[in-house]
C-alpha atoms as a PDB file:
ATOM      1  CA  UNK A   1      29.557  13.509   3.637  1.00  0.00           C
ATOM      2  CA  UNK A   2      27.972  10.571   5.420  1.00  0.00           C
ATOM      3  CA  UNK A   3      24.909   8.763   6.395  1.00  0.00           C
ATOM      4  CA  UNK A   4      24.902   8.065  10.422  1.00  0.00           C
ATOM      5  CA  UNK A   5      23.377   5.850  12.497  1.00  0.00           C
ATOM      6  CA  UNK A   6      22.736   6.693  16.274  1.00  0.00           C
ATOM      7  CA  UNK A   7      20.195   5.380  19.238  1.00  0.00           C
ATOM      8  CA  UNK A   8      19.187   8.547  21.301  1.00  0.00           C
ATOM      9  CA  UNK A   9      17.134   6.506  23.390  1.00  0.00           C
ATOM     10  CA  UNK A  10      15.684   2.386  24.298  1.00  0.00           C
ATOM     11  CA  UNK A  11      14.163   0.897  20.972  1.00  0.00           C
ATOM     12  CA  UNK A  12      14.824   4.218  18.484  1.00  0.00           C
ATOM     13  CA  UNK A  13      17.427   4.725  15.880  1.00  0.00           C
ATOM     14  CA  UNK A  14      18.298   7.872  14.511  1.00  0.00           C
ATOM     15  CA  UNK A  15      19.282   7.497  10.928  1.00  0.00           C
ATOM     16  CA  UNK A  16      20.797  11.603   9.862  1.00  0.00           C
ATOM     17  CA  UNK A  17      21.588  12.178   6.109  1.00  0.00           C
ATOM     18  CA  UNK A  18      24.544  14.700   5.964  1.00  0.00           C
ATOM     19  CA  UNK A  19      25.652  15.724   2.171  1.00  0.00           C
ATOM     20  CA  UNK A  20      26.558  19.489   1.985  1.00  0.00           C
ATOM     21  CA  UNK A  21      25.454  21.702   1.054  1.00  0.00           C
ATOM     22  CA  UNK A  22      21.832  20.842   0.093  1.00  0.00           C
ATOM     23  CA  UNK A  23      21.812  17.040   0.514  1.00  0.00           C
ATOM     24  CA  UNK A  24      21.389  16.212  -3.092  1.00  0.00           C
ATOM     25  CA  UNK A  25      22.344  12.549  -2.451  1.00  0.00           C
ATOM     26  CA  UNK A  26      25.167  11.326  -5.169  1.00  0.00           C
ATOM     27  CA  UNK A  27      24.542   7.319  -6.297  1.00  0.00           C
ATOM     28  CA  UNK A  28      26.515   5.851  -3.512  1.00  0.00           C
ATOM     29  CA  UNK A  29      24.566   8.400  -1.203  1.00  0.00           C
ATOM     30  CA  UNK A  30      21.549   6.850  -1.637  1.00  0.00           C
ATOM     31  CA  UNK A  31      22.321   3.246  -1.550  1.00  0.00           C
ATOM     32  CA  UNK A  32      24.486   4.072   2.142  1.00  0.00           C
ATOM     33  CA  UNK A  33      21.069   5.640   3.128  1.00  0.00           C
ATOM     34  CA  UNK A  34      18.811   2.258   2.281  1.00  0.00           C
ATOM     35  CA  UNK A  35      21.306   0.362   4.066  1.00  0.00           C
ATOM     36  CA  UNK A  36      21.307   1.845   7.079  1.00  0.00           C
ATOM     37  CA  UNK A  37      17.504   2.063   7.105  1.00  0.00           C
ATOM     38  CA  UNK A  38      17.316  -0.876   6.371  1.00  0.00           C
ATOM     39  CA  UNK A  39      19.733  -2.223   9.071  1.00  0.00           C
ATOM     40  CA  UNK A  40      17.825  -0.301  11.775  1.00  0.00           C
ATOM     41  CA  UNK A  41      14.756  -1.947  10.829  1.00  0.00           C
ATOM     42  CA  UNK A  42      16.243  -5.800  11.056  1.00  0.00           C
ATOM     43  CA  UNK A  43      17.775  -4.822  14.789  1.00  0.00           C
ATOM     44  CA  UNK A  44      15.315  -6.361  17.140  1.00  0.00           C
ATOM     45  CA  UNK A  45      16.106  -4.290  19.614  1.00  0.00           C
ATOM     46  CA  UNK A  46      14.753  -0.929  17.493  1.00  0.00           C
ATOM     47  CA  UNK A  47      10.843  -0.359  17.612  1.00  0.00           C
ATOM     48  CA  UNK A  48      10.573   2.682  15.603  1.00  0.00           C
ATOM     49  CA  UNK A  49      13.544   4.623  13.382  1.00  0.00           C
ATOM     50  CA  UNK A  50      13.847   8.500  12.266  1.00  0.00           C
ATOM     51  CA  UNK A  51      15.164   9.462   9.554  1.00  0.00           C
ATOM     52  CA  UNK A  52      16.528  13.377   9.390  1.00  0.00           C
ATOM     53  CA  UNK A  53      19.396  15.276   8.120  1.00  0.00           C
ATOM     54  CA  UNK A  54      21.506  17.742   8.929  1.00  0.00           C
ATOM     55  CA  UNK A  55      22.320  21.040   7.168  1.00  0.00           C
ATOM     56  CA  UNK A  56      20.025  23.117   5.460  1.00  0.00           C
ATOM     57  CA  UNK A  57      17.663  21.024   4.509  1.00  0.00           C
ATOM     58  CA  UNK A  58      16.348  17.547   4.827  1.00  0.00           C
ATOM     59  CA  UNK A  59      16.690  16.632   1.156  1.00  0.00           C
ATOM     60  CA  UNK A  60      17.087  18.200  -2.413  1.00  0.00           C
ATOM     61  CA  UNK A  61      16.958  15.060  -4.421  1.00  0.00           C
ATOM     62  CA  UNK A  62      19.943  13.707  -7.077  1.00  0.00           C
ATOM     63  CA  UNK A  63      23.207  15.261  -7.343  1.00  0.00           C
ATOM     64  CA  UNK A  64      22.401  17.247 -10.450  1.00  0.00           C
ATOM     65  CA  UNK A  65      26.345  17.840 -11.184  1.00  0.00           C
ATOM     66  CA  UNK A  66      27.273  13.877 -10.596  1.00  0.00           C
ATOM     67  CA  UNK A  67      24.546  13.395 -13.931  1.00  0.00           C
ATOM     68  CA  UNK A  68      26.130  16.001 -15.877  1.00  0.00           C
ATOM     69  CA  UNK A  69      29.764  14.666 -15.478  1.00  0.00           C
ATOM     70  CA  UNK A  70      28.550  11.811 -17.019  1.00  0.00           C
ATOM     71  CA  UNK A  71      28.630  11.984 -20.666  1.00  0.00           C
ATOM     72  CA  UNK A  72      26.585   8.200 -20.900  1.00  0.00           C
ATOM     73  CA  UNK A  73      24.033   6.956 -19.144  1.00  0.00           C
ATOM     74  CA  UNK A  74      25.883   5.237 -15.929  1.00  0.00           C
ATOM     75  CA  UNK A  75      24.768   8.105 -13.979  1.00  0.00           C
ATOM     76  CA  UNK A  76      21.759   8.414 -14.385  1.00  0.00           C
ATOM     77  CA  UNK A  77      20.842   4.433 -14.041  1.00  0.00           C
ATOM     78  CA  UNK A  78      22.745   4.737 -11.034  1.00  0.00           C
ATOM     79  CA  UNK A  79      20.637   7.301  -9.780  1.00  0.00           C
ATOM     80  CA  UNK A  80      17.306   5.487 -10.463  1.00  0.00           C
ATOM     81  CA  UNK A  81      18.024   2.590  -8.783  1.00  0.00           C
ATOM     82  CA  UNK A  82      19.892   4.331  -6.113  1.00  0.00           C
ATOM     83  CA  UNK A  83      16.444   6.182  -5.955  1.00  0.00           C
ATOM     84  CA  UNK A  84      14.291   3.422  -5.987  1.00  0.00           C
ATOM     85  CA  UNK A  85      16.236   1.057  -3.289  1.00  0.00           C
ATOM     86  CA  UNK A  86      16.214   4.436  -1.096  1.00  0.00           C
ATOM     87  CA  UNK A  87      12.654   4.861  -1.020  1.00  0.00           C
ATOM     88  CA  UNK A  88      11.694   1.081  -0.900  1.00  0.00           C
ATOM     89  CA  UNK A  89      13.629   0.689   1.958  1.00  0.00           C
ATOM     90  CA  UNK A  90      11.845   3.353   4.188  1.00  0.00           C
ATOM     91  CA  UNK A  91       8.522   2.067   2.932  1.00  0.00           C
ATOM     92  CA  UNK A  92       9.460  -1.724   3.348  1.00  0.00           C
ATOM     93  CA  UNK A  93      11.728  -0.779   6.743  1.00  0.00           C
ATOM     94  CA  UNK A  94      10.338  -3.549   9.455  1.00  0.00           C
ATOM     95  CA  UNK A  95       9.294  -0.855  12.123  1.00  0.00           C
ATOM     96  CA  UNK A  96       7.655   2.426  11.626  1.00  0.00           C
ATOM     97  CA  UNK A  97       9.682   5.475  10.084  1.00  0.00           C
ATOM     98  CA  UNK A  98       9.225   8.727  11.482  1.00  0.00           C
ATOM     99  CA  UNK A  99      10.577  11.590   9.087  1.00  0.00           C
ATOM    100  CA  UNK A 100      11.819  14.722  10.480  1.00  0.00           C
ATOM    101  CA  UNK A 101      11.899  16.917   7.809  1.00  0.00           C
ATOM    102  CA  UNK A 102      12.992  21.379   8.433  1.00  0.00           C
ATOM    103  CA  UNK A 103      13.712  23.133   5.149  1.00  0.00           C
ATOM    104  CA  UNK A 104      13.355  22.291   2.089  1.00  0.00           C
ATOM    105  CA  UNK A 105      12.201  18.478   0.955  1.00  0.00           C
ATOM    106  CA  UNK A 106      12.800  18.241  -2.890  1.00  0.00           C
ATOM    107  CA  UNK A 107      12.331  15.683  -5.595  1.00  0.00           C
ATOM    108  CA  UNK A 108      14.050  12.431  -3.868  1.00  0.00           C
ATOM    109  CA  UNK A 109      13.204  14.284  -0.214  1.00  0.00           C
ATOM    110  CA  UNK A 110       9.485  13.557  -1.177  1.00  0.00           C
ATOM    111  CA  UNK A 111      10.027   9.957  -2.320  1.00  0.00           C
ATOM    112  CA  UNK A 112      11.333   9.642   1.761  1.00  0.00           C
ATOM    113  CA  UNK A 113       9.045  11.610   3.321  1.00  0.00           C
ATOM    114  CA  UNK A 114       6.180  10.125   1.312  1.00  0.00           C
ATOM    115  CA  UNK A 115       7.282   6.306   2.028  1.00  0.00           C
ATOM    116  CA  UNK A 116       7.214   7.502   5.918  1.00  0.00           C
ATOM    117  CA  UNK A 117       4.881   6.582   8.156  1.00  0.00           C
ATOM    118  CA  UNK A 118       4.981   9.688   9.905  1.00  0.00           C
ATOM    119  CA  UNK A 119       6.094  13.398   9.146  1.00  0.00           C
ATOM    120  CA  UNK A 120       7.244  15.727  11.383  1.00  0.00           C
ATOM    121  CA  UNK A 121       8.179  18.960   9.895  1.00  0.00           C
ATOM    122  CA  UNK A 122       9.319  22.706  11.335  1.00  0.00           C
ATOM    123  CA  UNK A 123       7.485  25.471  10.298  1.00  0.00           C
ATOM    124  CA  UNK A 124       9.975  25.983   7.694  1.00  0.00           C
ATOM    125  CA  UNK A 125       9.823  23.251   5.899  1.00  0.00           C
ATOM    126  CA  UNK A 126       8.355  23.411   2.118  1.00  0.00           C
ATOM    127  CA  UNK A 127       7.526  20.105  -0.401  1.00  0.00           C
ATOM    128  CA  UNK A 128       7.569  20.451  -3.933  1.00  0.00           C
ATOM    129  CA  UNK A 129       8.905  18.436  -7.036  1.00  0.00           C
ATOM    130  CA  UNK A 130      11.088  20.864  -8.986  1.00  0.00           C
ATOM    131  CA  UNK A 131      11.566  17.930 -11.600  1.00  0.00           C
ATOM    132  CA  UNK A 132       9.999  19.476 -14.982  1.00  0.00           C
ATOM    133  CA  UNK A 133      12.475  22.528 -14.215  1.00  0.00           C
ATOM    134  CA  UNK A 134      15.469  19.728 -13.802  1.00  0.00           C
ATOM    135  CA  UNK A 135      15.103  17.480 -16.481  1.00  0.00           C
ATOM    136  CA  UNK A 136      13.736  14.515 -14.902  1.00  0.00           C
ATOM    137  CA  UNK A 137      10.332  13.095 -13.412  1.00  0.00           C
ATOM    138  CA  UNK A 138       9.505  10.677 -10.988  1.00  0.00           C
ATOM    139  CA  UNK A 139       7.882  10.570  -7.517  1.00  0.00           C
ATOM    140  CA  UNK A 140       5.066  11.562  -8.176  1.00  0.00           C
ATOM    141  CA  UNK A 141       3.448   8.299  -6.856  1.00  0.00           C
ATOM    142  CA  UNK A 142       5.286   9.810  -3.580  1.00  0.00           C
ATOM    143  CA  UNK A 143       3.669  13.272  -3.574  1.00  0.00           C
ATOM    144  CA  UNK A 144       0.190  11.710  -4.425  1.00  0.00           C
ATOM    145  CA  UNK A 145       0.485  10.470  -0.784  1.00  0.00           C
ATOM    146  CA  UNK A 146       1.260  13.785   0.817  1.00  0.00           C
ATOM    147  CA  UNK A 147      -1.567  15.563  -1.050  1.00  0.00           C
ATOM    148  CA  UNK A 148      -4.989  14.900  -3.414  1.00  0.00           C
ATOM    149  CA  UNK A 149      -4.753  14.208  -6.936  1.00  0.00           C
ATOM    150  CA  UNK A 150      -5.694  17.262  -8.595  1.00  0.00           C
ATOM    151  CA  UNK A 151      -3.127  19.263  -6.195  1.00  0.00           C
ATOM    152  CA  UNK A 152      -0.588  17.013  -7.013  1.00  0.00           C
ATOM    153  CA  UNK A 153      -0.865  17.359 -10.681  1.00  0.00           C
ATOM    154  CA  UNK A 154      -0.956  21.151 -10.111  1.00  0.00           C
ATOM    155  CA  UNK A 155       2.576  21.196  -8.160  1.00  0.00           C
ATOM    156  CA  UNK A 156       3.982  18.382 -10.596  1.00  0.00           C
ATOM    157  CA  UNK A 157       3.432  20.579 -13.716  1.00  0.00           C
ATOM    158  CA  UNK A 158       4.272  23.902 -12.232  1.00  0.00           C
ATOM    159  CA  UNK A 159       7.135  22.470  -9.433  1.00  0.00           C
ATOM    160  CA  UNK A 160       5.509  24.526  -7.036  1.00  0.00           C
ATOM    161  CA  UNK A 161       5.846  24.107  -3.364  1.00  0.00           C
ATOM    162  CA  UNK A 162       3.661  23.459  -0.603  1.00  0.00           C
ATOM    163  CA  UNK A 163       4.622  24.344   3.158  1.00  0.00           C
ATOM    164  CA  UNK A 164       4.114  22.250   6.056  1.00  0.00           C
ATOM    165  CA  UNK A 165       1.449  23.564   7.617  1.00  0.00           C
ATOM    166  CA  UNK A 166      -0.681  23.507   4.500  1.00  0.00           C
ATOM    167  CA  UNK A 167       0.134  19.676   4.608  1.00  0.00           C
ATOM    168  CA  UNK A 168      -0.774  19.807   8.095  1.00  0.00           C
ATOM    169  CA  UNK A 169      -4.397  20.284   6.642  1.00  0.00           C
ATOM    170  CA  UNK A 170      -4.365  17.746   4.374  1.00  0.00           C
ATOM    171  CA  UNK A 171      -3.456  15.341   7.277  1.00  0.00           C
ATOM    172  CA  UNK A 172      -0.387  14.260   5.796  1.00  0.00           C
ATOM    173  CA  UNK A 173       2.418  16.553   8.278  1.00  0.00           C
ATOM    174  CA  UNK A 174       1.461  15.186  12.069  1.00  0.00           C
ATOM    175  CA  UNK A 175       3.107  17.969  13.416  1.00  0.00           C
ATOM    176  CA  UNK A 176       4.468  21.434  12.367  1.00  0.00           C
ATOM    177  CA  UNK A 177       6.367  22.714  15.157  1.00  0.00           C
ATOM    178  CA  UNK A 178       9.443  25.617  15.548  1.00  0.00           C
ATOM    179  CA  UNK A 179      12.717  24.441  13.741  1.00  0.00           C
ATOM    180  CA  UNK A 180      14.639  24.489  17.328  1.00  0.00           C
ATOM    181  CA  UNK A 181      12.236  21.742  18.725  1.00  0.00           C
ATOM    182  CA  UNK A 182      12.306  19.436  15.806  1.00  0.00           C
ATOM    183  CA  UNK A 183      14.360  17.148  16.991  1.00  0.00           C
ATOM    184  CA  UNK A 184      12.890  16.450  20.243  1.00  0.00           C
ATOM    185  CA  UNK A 185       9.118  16.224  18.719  1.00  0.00           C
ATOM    186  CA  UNK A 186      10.490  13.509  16.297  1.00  0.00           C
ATOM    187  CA  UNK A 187      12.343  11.729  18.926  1.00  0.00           C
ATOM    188  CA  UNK A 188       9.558  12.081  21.541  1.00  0.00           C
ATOM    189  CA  UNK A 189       6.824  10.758  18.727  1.00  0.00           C
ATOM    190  CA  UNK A 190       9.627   7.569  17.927  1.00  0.00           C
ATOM    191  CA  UNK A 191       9.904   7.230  21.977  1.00  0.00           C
ATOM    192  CA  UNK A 192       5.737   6.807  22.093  1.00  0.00           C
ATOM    193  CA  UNK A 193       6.157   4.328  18.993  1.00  0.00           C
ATOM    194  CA  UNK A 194       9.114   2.028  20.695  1.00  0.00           C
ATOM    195  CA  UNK A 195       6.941   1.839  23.890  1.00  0.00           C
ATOM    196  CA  UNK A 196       4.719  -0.797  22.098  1.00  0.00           C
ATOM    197  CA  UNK A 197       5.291  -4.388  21.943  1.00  0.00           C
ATOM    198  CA  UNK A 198       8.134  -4.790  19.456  1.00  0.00           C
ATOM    199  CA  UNK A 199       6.408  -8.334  17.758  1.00  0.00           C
ATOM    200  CA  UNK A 200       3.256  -6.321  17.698  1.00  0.00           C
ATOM    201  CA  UNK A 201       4.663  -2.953  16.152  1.00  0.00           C
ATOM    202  CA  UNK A 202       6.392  -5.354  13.410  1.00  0.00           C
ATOM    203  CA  UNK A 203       3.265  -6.715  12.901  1.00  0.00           C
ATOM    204  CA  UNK A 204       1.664  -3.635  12.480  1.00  0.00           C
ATOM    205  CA  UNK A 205       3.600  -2.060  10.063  1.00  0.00           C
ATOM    206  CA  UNK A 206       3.728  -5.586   7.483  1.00  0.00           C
ATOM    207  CA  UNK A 207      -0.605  -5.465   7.917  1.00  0.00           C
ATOM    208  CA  UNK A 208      -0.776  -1.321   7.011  1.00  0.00           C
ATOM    209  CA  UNK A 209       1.393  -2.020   3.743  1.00  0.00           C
ATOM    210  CA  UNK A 210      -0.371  -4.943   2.751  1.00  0.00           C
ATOM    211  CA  UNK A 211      -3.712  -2.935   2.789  1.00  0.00           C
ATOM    212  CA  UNK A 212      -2.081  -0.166   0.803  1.00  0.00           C
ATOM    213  CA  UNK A 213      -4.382   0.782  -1.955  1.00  0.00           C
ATOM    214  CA  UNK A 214      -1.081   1.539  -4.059  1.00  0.00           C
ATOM    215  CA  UNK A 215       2.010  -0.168  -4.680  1.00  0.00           C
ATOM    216  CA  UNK A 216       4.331   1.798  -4.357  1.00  0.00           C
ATOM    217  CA  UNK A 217       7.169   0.416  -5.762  1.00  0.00           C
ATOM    218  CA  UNK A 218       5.872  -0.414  -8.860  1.00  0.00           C
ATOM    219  CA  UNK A 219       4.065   2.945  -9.374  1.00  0.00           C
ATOM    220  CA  UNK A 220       7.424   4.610  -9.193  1.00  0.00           C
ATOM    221  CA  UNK A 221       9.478   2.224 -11.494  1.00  0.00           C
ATOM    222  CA  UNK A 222       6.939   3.229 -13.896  1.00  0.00           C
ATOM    223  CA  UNK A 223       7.553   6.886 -13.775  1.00  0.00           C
ATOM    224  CA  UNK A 224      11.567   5.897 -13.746  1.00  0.00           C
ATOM    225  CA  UNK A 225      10.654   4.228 -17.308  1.00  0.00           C
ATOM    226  CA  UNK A 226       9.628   7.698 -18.531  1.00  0.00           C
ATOM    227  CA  UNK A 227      12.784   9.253 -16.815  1.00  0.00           C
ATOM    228  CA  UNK A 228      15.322   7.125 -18.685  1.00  0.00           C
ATOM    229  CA  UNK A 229      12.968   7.909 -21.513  1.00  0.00           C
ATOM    230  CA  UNK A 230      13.468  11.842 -21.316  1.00  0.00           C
ATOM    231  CA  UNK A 231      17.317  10.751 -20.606  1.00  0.00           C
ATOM    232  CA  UNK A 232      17.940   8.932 -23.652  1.00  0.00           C
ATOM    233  CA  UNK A 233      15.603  11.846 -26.173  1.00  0.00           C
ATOM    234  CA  UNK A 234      18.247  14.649 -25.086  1.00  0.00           C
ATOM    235  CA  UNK A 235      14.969  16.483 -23.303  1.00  0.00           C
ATOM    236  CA  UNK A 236      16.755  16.011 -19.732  1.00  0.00           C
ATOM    237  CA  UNK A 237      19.776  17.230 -20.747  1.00  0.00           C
ATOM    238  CA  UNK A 238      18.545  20.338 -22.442  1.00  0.00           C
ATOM    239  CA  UNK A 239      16.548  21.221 -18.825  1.00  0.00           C
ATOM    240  CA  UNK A 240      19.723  19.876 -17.001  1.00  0.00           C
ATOM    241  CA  UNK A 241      21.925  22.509 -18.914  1.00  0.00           C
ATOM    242  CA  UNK A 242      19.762  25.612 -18.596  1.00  0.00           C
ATOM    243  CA  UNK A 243      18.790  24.450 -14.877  1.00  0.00           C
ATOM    244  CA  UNK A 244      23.102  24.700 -14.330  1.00  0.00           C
ATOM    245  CA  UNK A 245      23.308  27.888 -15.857  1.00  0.00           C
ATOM    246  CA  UNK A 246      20.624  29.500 -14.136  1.00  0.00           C
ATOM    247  CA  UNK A 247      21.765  28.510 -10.795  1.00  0.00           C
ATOM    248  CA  UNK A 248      25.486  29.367 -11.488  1.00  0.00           C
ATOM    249  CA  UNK A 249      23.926  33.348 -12.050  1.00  0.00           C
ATOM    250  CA  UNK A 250      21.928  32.653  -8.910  1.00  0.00           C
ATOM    251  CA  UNK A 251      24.955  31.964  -6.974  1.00  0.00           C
ATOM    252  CA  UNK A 252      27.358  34.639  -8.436  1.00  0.00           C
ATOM    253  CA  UNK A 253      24.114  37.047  -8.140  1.00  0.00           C
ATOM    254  CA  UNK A 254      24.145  35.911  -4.243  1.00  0.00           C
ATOM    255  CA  UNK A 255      27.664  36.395  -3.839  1.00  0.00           C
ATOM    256  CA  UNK A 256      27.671  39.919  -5.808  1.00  0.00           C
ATOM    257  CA  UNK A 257      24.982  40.828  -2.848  1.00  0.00           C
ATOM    258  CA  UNK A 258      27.381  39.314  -0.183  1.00  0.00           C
ATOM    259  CA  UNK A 259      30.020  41.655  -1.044  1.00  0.00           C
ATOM    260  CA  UNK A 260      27.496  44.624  -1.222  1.00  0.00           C
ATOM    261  CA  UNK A 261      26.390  44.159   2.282  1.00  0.00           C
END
């Protein structure tokens, strides 16, 4: 389990997210992940960074099992601001970040993709915010920049998910392309990026967030309020526990078909 840095090529870094076996990122997973996004961005040799993951999927949000271990609330403040330093540091990163995303890209997966500058997704890739069915909330602020309001209210109450090519129409996915060519459409996009004048591109990307028409950061450490809200009124953990159970059936339902076949 590890967060990577690599440089596939002059003036990109390659940040890959690697928790098995659905990258839902543990506490100290997303702090290692701001860090090295963030370190990427201060190198001033590095003109544009992507962020991706290996595995299944590019993201499934918190470690559900890490909050339910915890029988206080260390977790789960852990996890917020874990959260929060994550997706500020794409969003405040010093050079544009490119997010390849394949798979699935879940509650905390949107709060990356959505503080990217760029997404470029494979055909399988779906976006959604399972949070009502998970006992928690949040990122919506994140969504809301992947899709209009009154769509994003519709997938935030029913934690339904979109695909990429859908979110291809809305303008928000740059590119939907096969799974096997990912990789190299991300990189290619970064290579185009780190071609421009690196005082310029930094330049860029500070004038772009300062004409932001929302903040993020404080939009989302408002829904976090609300979070730590349904944390401490025993709602969360009521969702959290049926959300366990159901997935332990899931799995022994999966494994039951395994055998079968």
């Amino acid at each position: 389990m590890a967060v990577s840095t690599a440089s596939p090529m002059k003036g990109v870094s390659l940040v890959t997210v690697d928790f098995p076996p659905v990258n839902a990122l543990p506490v100290q997973g997303w702090y290692e992940l701001a860090d090295a996004v963030r370190t990427a961005g201060r190198d001033p040799d590095v003109r544009c960074v992507v962020l991706a993951a290996a595995g299944r999927g590019f993201n499934a949000g918190v470690d559900i099992k890490e909050l339910q271990r915890d029988d206080g609330h260390t977790a789960l403040i852990g996890a917020n601001r874990g959260c929060y330093e994550a997706f500020a540091a794409v969003y405040e990163c010093e050079v544009p970040v490119v997010a390849a995303v394949h798979g699935f890209c879940l509650g905390g997966g949107i709060g990356l993709a959505g503080n990217a500058d760029v997404i470029v997704a494979s055909d399988d890739a779906s976006f959604g915010l399972p949070e009502l069915d998970r006992g928690a909330l949040g990122a919506a602020t994140h969504l809301a920049r992947l899709v209009p309001q009154h769509l994003m209210r519709a997938l935030y109450y029913t934690s339904r998910t979109v695909s990429a090519q859908e979110l291809h129409t809305h303008g928000s996915v740059f590119k939907v392309v096969p799974r096997a060519e990912l990789a190299a459409e991300a990189l290619a996009l970064a290579g185009e990026i780190a071609r421009k004048d690196g005082t310029l591109i930094r330049l860029a990307k500070a004038a772009i967030n300062g004409i932001d028409p929302v903040d993020v950061r404080r939009s989302y450490r408002f829904e976090q309020g609300f979070t730590f809200e349904a944390g401490l009124s025993g709602a969360a953990g009521r969702v959290r526990d049926t959300f366990g159970k159901e997935a332990q059936k899931a799995g022994k339902a999966g494994e039951a078909r395994e055998v079968r076949e």
